[in-house]
Protein backbone atom coordinates (compact mmCIF):
# COMPACT_ATOMS: atom_id res chain seq x y z
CA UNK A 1 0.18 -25.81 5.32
CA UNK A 2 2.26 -28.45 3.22
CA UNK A 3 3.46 -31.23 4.88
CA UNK A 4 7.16 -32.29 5.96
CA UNK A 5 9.15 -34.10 3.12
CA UNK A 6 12.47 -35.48 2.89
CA UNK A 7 12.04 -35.59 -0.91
CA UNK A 8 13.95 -32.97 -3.20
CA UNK A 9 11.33 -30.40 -2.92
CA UNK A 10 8.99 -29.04 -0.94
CA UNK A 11 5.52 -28.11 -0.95
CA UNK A 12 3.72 -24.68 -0.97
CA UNK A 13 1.84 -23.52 1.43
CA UNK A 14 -1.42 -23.08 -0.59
CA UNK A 15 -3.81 -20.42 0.09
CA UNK A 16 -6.57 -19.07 2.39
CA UNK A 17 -8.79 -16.87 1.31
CA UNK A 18 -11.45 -15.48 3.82
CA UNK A 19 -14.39 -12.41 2.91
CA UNK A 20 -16.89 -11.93 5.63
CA UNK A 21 -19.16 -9.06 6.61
CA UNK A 22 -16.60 -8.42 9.88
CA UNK A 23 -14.45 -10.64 12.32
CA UNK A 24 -14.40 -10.77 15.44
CA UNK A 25 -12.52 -12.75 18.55
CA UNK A 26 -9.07 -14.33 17.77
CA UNK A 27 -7.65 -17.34 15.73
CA UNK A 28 -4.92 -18.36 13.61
CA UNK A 29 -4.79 -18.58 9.61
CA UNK A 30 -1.68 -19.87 7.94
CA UNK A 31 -0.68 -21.00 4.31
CA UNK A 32 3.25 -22.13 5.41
CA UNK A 33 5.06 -23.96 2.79
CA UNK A 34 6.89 -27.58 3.88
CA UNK A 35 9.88 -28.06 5.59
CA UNK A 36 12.51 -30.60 4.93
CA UNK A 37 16.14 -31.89 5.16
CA UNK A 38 17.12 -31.17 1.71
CA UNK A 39 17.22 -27.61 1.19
CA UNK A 40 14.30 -26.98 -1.41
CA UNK A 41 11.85 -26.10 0.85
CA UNK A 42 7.81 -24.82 -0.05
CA UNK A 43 7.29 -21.80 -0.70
CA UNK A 44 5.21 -19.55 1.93
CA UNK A 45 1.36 -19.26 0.36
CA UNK A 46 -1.54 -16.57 0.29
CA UNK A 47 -3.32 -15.74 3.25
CA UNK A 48 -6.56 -13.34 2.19
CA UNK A 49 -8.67 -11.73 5.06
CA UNK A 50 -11.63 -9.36 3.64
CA UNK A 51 -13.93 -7.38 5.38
CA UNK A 52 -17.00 -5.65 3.37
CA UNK A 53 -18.68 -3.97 6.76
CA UNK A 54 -16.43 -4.43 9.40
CA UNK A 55 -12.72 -2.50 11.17
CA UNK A 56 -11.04 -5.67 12.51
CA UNK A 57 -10.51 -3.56 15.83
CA UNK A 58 -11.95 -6.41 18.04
CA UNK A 59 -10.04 -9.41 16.03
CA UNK A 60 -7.25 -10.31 17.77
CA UNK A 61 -6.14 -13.30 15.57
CA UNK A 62 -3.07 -14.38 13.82
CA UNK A 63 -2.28 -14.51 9.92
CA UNK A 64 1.12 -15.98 8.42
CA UNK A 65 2.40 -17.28 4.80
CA UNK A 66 5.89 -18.25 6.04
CA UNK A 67 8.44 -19.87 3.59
CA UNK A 68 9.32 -23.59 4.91
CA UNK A 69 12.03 -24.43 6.84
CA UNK A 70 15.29 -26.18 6.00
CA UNK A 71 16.40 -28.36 8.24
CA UNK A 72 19.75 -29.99 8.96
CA UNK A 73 18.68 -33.50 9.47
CA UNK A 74 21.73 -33.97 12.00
CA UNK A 75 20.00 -30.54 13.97
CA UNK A 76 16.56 -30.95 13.47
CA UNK A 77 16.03 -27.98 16.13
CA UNK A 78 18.11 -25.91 14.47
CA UNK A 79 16.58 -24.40 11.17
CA UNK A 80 19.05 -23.39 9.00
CA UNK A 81 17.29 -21.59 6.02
CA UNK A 82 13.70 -20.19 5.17
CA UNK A 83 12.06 -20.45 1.24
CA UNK A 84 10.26 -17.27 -0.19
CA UNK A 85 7.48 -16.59 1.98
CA UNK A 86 3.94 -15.86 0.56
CA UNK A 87 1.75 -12.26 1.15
CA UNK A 88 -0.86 -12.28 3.53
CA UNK A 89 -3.46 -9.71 2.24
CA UNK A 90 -5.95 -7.81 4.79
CA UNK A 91 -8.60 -5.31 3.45
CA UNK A 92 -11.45 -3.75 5.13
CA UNK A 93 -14.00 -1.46 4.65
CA UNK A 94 -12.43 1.49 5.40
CA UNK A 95 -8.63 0.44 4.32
CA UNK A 96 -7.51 -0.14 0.66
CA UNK A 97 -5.73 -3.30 1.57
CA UNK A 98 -2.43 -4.29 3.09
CA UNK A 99 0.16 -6.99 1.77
CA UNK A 100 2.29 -8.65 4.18
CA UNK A 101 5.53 -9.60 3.32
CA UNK A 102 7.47 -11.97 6.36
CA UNK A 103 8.79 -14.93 7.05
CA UNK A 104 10.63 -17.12 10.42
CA UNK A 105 13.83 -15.97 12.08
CA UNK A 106 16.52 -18.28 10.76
CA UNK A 107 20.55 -18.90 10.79
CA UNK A 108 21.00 -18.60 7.30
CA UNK A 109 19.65 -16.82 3.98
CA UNK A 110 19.78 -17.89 0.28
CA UNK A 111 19.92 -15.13 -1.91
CA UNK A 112 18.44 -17.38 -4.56
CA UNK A 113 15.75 -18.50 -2.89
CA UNK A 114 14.66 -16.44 -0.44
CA UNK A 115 12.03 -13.82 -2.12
CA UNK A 116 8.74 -13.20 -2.89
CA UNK A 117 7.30 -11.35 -6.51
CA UNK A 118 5.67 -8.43 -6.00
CA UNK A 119 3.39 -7.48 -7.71
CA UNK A 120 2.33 -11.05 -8.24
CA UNK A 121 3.18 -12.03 -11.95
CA UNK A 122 -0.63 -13.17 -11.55
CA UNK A 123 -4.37 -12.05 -10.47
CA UNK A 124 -3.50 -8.56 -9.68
CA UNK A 125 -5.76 -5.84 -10.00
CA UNK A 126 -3.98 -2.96 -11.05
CA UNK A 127 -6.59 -0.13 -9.84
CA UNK A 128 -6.58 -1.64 -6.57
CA UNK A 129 -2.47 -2.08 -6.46
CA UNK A 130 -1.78 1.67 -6.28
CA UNK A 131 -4.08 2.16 -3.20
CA UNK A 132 -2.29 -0.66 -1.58
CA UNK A 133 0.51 -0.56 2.04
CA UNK A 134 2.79 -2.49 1.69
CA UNK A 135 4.78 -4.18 4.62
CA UNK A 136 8.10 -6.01 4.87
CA UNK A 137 9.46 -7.64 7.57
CA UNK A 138 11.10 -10.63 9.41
CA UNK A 139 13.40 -11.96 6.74
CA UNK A 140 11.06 -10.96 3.91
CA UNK A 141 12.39 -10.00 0.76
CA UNK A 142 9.83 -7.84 -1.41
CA UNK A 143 11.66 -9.38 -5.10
CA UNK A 144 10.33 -6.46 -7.27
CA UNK A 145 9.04 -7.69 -11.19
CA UNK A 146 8.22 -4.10 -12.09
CA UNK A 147 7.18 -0.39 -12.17
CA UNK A 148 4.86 -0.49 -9.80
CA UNK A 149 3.20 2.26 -7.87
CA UNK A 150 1.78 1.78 -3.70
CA UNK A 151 0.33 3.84 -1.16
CA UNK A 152 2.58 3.38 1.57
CA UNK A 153 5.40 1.03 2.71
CA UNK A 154 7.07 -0.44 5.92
CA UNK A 155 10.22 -1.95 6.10
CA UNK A 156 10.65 -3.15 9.74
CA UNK A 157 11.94 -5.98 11.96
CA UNK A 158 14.81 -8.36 11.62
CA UNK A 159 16.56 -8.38 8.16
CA UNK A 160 13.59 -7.08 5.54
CA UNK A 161 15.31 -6.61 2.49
CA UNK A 162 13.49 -5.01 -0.84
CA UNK A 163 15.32 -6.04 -4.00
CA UNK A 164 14.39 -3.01 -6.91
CA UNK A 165 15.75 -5.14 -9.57
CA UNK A 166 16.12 -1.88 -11.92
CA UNK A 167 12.51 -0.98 -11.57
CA UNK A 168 11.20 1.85 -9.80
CA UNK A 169 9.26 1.76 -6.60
CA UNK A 170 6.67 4.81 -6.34
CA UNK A 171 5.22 5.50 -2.90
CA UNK A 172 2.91 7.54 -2.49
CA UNK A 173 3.05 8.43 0.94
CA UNK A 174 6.21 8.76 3.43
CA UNK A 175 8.37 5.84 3.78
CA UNK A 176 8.17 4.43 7.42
């Protein structure tokens, strides 16, 4: 995670990026960008969990690439906004991949700053794109850069928006 600032601008939340034969038990991996008391938070990271063998049935952990917080410094309790959050990406064997689009529950949303590119402007693999499910949720915004084709996708939770941006959105399978 970046660290808090009370500088102009915020850190992002870097990335984690696991591959293992299978995982098992519980635990917690997070790339969350900074919070801070001046509004330009960092931006939510990439969290990457890969399994070559393995189902993830008996992992019981937690993933998150949350936008940072913007606090008021007179209600430091009281987060007022979120940045874009990153994707947290989870493949195994037997699943093409899901990205993971969410971020915290928060008072307030800035239309400007509040979304996250998909598909990533950068290091995407197109064959493996098309396969992909895609969910949003909690305050994620899916900020569309193009055409792009999925395999499913999930809009759930509080607030999930998907901005189209005049592209199209092809899913493959029913919307959920």
């Amino acid at each position: 995670d970046a660290a808090f600032t009370e500088t102009n601008y915020g850190g992002a939340g870097g990335s984690v990026w696991l591959v293992a034969s299978d995982v098992t038990g519980s635990g917690y991996a997070h790339a969350n960008g900074s919070e801070q008391t001046k509004e330009k938070c960092g931006t939510g990271g990439r969290v990457s969990l890969v399994t070559t063998d393995g189902s993830l049935l008996t992992w019981t952990g937690k993933l998150e690439a949350f936008g940072g917080l913007w606090r008021d410094p007179n209600k430091p309790n009281d987060p007022k906004a979120n940045s874009s959050a990153g994707t947290v990406y989870i493949k195994t064997a037997a699943n093409p991949g899901k990205v993971i689009i969410a971020n915290r529950s928060v008072t307030l949303r800035y239309d400007d700053m509040d979304m996250t590119d998909f598909p990533s402007t950068r290091l995407c693999d197109e064959d493996e794109l098309g396969r992909v499910d895609v969910e949003v949720s909690n305050y994620g915004t899916l900020n569309l850069t193009r055409d792009v084709e999925v395999n499913t996708i999930c809009v759930s939770g509080t607030m999930p928006r998907i901005l189209l941006n005049g592209h199209t959105l092809k899913v493959r399978a029913p919307v959920s």
